[in-house]
Protein backbone atom coordinates (compact mmCIF):
# COMPACT_ATOMS: atom_id res chain seq x y z
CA UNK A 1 -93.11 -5.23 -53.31
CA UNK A 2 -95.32 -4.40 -50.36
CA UNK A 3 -98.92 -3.72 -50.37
CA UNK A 4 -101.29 -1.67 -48.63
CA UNK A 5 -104.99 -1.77 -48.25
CA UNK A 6 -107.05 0.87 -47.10
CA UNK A 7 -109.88 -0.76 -44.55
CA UNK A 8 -111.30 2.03 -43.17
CA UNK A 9 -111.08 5.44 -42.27
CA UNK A 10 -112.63 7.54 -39.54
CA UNK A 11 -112.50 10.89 -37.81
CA UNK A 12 -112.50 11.47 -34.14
CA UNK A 13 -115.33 14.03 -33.62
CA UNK A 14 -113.84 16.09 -30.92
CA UNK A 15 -110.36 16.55 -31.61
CA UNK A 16 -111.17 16.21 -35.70
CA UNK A 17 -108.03 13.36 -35.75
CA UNK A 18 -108.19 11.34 -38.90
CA UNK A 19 -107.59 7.83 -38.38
CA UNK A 20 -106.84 5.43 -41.26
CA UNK A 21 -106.55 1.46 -40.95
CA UNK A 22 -104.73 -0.06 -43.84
CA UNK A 23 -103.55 -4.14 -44.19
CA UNK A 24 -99.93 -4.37 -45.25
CA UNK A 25 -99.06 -7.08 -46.99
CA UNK A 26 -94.98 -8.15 -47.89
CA UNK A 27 -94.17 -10.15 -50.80
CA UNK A 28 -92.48 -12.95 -50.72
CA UNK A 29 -93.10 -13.11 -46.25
CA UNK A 30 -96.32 -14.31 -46.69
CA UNK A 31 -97.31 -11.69 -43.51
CA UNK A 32 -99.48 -8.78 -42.78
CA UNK A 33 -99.29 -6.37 -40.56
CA UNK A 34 -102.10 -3.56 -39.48
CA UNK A 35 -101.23 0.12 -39.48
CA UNK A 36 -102.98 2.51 -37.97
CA UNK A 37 -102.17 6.07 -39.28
CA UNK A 38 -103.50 9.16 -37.05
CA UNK A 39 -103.25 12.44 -37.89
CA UNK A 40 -103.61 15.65 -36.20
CA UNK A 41 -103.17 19.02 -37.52
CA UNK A 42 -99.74 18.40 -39.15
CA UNK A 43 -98.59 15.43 -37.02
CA UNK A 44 -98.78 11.47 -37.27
CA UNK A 45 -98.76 9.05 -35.71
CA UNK A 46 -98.16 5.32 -37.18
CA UNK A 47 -97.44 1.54 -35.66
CA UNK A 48 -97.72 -1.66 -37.39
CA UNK A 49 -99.42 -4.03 -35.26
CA UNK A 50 -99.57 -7.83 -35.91
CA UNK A 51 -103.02 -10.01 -35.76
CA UNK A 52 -102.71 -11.25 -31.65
CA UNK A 53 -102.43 -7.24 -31.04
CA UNK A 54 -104.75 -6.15 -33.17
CA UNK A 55 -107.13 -8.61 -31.80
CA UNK A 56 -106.27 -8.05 -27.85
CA UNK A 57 -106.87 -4.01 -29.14
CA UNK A 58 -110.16 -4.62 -31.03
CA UNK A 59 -111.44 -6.05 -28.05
CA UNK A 60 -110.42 -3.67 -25.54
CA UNK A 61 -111.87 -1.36 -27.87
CA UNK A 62 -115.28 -3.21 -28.16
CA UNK A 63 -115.75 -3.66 -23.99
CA UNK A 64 -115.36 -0.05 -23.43
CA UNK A 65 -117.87 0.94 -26.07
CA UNK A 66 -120.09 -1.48 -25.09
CA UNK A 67 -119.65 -0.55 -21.49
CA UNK A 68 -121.00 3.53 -21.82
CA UNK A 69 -124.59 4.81 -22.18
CA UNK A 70 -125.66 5.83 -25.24
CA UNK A 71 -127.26 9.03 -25.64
């Protein structure tokens, strides 16, 4: 049986998207997988991603921020 774990959950403030993390986990694989679940209005969006991804993403993610004024 597969399990999934909520990690966080956010909402973009100018196009009011609601982004959810959540950890899969499969029995018996021994792996996990991040999804990312976006929704807008009626639509989603969702990808698995495994740890080197997630990682390369988080970061990319990270130097941006950190790269823009804050107001």
């Amino acid at each position: 049986m597969t399990r999934l774990t909520s990690l966080a959950s956010l909402r973009a403030p100018l196009g009011g998207q609601e982004i959810e993390l959540q950890q899969i986990d499969f029995d018996g694989e021994g792996m996990s997988l991040l999804r990312t679940r976006i929704r807008e209005k009626s639509r989603f969006t969702i990808f698995d991603i495994d740890p080197i991804t997630a990682e390369a993403w988080g970061r990319a993610l990270l130097d941006w921020a950190q790269a823009q004024p804050r107001g």
